[in-house]
PDB file of N, CA and C in Angstrom:
ATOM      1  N   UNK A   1     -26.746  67.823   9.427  1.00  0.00           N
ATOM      2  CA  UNK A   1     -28.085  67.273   9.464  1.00  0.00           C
ATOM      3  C   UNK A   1     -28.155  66.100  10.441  1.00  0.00           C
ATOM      4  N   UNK A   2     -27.232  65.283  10.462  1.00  0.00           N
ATOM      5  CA  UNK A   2     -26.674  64.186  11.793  1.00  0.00           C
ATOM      6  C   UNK A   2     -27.113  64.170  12.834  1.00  0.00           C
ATOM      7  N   UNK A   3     -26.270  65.757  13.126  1.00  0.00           N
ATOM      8  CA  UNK A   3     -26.108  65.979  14.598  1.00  0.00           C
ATOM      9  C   UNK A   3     -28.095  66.489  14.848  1.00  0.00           C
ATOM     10  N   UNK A   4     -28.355  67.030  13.831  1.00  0.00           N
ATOM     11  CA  UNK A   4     -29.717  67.428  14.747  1.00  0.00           C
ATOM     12  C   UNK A   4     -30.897  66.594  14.924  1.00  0.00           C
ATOM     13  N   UNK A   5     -30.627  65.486  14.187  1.00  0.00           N
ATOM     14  CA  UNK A   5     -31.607  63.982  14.295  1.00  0.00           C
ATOM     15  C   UNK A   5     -30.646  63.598  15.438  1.00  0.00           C
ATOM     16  N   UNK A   6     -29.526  64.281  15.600  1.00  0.00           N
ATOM     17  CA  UNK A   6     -29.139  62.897  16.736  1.00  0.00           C
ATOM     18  C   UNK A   6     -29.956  63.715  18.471  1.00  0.00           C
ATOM     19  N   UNK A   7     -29.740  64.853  18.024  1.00  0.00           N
ATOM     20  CA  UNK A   7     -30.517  65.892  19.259  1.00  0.00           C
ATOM     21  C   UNK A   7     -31.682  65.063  19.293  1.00  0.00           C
ATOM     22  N   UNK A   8     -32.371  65.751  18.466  1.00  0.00           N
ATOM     23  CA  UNK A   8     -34.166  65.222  18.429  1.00  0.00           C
ATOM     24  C   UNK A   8     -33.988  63.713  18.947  1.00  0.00           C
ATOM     25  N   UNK A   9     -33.362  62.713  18.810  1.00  0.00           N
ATOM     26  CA  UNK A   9     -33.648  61.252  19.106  1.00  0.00           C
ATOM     27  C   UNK A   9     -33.017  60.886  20.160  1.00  0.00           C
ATOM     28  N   UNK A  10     -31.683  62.127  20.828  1.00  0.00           N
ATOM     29  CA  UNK A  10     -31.637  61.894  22.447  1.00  0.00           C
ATOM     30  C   UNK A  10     -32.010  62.361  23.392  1.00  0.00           C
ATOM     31  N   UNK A  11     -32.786  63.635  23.004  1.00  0.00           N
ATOM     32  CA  UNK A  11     -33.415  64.279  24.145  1.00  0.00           C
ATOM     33  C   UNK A  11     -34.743  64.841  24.044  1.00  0.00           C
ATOM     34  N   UNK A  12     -34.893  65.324  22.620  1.00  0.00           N
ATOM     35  CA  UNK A  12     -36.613  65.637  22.491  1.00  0.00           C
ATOM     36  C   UNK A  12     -37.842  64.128  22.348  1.00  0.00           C
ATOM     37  N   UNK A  13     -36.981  63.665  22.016  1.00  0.00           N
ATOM     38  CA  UNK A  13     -37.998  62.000  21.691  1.00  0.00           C
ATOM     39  C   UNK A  13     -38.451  61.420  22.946  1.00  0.00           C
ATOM     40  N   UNK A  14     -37.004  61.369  23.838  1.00  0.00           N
ATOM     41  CA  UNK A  14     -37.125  61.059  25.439  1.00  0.00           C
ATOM     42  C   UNK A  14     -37.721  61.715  25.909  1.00  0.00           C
ATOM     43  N   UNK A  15     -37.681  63.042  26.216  1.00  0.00           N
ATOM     44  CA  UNK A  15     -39.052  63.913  27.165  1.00  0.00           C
ATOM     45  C   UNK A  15     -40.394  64.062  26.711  1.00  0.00           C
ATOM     46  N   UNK A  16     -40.667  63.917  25.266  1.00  0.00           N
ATOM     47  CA  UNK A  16     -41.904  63.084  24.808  1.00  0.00           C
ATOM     48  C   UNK A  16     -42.524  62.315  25.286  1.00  0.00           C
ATOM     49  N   UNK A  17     -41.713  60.734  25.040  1.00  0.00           N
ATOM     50  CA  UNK A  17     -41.899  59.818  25.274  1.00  0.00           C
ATOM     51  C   UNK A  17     -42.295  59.126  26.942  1.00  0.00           C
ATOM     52  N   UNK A  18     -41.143  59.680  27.622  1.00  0.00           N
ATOM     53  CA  UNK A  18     -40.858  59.352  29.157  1.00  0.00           C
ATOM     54  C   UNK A  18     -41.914  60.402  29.385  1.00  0.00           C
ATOM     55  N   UNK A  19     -41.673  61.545  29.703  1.00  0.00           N
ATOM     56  CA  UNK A  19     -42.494  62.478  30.239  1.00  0.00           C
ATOM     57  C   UNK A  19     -43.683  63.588  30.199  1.00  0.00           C
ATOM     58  N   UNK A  20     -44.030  62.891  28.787  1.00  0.00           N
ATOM     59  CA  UNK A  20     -45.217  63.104  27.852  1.00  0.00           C
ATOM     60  C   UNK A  20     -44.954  64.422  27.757  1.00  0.00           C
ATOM     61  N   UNK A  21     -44.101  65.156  27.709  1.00  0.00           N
ATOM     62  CA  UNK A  21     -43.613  66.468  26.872  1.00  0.00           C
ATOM     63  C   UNK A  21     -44.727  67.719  26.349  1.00  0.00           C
ATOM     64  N   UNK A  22     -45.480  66.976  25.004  1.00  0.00           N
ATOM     65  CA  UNK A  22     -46.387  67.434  24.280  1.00  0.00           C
ATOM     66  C   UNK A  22     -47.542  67.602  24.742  1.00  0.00           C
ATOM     67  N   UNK A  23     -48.041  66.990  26.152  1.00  0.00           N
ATOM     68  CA  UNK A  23     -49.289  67.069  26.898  1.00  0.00           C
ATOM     69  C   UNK A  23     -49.382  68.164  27.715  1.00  0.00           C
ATOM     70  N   UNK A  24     -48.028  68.900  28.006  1.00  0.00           N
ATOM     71  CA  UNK A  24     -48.301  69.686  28.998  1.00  0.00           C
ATOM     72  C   UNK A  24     -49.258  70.678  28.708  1.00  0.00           C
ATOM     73  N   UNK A  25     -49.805  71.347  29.670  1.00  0.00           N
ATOM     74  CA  UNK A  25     -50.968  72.654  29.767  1.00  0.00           C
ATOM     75  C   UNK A  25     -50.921  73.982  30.100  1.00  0.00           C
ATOM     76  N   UNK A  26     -49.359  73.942  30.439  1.00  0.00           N
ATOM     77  CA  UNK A  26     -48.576  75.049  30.856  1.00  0.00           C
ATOM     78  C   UNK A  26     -48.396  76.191  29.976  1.00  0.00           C
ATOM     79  N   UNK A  27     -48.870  77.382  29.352  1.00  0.00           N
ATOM     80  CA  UNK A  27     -48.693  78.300  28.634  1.00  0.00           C
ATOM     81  C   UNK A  27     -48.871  79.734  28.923  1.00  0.00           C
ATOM     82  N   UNK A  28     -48.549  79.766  29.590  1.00  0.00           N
ATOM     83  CA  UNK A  28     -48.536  81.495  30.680  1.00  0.00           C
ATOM     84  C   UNK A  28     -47.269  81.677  31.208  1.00  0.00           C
ATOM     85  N   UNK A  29     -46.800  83.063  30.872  1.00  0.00           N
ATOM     86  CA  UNK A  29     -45.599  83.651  31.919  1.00  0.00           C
ATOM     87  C   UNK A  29     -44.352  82.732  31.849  1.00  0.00           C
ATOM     88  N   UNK A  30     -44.100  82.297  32.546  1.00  0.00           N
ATOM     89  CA  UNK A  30     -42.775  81.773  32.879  1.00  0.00           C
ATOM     90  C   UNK A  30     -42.901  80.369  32.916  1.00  0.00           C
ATOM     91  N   UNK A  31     -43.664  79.595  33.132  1.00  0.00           N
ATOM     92  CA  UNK A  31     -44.356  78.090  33.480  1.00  0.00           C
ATOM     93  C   UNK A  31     -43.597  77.219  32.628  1.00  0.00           C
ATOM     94  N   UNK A  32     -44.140  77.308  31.449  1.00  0.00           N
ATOM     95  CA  UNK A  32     -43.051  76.849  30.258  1.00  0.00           C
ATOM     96  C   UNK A  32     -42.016  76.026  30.449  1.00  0.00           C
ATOM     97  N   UNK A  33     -41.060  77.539  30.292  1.00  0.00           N
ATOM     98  CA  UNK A  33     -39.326  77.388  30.704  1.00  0.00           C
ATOM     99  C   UNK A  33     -38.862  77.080  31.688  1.00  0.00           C
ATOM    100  N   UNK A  34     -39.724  77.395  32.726  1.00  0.00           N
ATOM    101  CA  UNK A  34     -38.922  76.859  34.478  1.00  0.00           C
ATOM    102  C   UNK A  34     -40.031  74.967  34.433  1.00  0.00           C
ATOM    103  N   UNK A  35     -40.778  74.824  33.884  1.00  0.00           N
ATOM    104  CA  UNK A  35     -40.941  73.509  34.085  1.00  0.00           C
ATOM    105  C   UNK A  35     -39.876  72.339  33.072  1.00  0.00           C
ATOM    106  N   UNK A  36     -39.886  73.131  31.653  1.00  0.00           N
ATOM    107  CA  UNK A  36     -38.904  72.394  30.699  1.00  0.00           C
ATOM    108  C   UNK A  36     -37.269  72.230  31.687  1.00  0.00           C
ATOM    109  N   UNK A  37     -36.668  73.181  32.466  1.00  0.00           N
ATOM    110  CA  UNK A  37     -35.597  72.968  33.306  1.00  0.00           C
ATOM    111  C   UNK A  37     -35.841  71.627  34.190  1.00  0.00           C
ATOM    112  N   UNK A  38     -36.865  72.100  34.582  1.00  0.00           N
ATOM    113  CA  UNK A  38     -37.495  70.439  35.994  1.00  0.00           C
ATOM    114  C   UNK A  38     -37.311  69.627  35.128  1.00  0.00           C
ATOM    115  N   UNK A  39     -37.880  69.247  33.764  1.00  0.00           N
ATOM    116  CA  UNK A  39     -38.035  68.203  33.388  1.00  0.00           C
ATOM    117  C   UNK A  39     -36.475  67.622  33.131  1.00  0.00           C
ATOM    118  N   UNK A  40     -36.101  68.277  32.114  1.00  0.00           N
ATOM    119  CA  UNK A  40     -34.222  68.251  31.505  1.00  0.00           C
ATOM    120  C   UNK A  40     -33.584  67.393  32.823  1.00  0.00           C
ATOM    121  N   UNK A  41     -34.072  68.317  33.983  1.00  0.00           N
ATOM    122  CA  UNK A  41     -32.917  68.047  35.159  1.00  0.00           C
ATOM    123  C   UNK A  41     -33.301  66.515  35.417  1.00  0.00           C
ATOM    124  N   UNK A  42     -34.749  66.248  35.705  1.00  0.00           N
ATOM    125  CA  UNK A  42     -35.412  65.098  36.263  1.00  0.00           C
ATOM    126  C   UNK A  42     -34.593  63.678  35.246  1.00  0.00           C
ATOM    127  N   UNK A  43     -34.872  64.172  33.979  1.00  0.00           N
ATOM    128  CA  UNK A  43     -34.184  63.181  32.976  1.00  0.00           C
ATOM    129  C   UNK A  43     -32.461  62.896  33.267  1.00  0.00           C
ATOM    130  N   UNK A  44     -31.689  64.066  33.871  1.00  0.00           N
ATOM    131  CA  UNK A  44     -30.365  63.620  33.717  1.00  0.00           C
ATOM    132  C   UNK A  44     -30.250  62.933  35.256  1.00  0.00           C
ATOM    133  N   UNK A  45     -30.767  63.378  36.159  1.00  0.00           N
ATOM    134  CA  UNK A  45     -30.817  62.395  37.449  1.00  0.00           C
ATOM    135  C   UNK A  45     -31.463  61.290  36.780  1.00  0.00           C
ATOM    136  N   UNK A  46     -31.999  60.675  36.052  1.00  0.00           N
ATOM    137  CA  UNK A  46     -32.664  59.446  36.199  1.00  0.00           C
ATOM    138  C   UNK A  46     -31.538  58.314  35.432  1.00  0.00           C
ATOM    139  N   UNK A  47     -30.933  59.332  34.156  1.00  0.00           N
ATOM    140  CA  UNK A  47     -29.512  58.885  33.160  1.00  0.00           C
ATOM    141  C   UNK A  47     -28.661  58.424  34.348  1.00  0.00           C
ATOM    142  N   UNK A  48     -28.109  59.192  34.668  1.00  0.00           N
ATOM    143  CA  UNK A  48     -27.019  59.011  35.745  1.00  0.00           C
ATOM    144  C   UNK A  48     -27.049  58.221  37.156  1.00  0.00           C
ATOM    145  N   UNK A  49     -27.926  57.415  37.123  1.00  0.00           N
ATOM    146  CA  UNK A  49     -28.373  56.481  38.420  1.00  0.00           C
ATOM    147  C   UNK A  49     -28.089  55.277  37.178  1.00  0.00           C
ATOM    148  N   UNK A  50     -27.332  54.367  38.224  1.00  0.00           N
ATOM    149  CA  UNK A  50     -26.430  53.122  37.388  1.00  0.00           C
ATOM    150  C   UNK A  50     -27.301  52.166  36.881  1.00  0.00           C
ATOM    151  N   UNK A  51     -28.471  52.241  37.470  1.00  0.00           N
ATOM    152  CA  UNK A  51     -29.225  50.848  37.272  1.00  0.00           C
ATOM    153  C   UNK A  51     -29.693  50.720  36.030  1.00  0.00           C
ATOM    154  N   UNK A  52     -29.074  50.077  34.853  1.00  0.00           N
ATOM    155  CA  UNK A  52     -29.171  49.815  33.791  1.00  0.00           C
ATOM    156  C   UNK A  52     -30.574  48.841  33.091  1.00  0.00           C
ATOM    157  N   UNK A  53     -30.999  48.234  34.352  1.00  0.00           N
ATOM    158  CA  UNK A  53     -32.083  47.242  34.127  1.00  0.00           C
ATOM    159  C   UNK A  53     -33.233  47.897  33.504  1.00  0.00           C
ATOM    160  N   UNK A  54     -33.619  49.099  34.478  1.00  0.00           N
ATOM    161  CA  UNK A  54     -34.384  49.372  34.672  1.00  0.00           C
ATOM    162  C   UNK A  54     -35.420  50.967  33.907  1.00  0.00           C
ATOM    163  N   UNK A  55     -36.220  51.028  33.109  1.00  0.00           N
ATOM    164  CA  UNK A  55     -35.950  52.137  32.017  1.00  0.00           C
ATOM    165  C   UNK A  55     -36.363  53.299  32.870  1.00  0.00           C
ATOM    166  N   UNK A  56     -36.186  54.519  32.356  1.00  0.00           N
ATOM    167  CA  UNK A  56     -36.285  55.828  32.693  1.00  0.00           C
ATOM    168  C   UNK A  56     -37.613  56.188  33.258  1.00  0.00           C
ATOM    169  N   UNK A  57     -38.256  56.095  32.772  1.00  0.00           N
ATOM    170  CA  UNK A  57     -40.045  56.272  33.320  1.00  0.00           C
ATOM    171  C   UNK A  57     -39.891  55.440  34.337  1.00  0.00           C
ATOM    172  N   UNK A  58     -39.688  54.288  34.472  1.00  0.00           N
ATOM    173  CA  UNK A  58     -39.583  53.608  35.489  1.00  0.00           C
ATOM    174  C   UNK A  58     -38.756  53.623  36.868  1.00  0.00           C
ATOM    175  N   UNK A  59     -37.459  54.274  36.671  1.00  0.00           N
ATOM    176  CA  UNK A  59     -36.811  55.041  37.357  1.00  0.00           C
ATOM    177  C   UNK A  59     -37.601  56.192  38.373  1.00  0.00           C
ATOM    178  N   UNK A  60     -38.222  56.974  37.109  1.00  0.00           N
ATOM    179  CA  UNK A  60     -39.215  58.278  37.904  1.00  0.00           C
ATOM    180  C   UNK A  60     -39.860  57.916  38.485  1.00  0.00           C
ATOM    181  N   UNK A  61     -40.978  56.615  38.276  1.00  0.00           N
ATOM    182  CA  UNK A  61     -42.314  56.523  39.101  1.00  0.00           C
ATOM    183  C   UNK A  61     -41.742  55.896  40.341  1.00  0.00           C
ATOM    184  N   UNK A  62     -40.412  54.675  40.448  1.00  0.00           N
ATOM    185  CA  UNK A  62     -39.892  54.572  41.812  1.00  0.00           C
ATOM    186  C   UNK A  62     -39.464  55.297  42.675  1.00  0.00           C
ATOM    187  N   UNK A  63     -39.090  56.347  42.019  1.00  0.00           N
ATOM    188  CA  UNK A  63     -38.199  57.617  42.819  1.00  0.00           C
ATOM    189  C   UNK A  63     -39.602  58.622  43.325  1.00  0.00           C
ATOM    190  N   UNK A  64     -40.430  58.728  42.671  1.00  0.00           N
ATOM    191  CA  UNK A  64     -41.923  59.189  43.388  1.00  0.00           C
ATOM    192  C   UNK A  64     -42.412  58.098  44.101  1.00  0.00           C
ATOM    193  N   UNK A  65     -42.386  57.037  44.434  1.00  0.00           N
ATOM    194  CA  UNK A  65     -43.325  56.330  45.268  1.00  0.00           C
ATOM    195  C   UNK A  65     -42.432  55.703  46.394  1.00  0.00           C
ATOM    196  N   UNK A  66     -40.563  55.829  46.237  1.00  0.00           N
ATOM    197  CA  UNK A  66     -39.819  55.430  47.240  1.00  0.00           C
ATOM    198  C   UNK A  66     -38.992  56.653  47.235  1.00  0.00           C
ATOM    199  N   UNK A  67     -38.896  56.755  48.848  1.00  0.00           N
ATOM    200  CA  UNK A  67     -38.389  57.976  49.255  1.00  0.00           C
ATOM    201  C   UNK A  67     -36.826  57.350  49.239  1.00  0.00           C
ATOM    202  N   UNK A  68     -36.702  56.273  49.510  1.00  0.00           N
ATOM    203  CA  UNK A  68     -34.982  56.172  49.994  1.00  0.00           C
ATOM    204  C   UNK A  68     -33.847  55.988  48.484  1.00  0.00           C
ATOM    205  N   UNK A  69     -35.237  55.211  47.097  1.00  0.00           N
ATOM    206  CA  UNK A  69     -34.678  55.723  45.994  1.00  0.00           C
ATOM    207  C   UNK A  69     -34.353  57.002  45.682  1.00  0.00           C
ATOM    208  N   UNK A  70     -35.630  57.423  45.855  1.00  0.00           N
ATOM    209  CA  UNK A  70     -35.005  58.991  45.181  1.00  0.00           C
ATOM    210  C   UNK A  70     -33.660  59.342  45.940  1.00  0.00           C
ATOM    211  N   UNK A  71     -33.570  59.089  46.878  1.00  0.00           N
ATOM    212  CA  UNK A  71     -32.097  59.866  48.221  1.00  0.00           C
ATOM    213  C   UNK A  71     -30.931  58.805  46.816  1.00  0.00           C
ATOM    214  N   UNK A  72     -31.372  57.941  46.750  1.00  0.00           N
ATOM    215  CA  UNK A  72     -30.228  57.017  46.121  1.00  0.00           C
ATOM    216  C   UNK A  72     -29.927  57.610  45.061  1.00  0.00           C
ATOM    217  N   UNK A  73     -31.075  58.193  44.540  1.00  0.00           N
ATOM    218  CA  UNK A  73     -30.471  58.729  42.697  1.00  0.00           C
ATOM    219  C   UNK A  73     -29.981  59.893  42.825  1.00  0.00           C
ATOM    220  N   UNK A  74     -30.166  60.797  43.591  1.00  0.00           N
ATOM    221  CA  UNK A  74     -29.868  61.821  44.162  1.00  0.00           C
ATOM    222  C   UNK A  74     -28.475  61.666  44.154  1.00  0.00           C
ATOM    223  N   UNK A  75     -27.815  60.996  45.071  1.00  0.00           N
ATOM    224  CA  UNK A  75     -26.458  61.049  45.510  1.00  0.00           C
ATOM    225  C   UNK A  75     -25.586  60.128  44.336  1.00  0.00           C
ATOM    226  N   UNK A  76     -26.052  59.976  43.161  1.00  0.00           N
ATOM    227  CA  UNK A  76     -25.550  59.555  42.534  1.00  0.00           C
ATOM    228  C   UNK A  76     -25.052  60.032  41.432  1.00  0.00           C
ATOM    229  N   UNK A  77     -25.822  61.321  41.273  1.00  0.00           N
ATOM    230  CA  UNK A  77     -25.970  62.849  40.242  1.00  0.00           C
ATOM    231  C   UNK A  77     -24.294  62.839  40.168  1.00  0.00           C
ATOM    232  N   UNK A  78     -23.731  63.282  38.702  1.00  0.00           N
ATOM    233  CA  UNK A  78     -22.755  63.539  38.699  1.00  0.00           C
ATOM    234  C   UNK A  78     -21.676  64.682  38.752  1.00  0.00           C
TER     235      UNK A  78
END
């Protein structure tokens, strides 16, 4: 029972939360599942960029509005 509150509170809570998850409008065909991948992926590039200061949403909207961040988080993927 642990382990699946510990799921739900490290990764479904976060793509909620960070990437408003539950809002999407996507419900046809394939849309879904190939956007839930974008998202997953978007979240572990944002984990894996060192900068500890700085929170996850916040990470994303720099990496959309600076091109040389995103190159930075990019090459930082593990």
């Amino acid at each position: 029972v642990r382990e699946h509150w510990g799921i739900e509170n490290v990764l479904h809570w976060t793509l909620d939360v960070v990437l408003d998850e539950d809002q999407t409008r996507s419900r046809k065909d394939h849309a879904p599942a190939n956007l839930a991948v974008l998202r997953r992926l978007a979240l572990n590039i944002a984990r894996a960029h060192p900068d500890t200061k700085t929170s996850l949403r916040g990470k994303l909207k720099r990496a959309a509005w600076d091109d040389s961040f995103l190159v930075d988080m990019l090459l930082n993927m593990r």
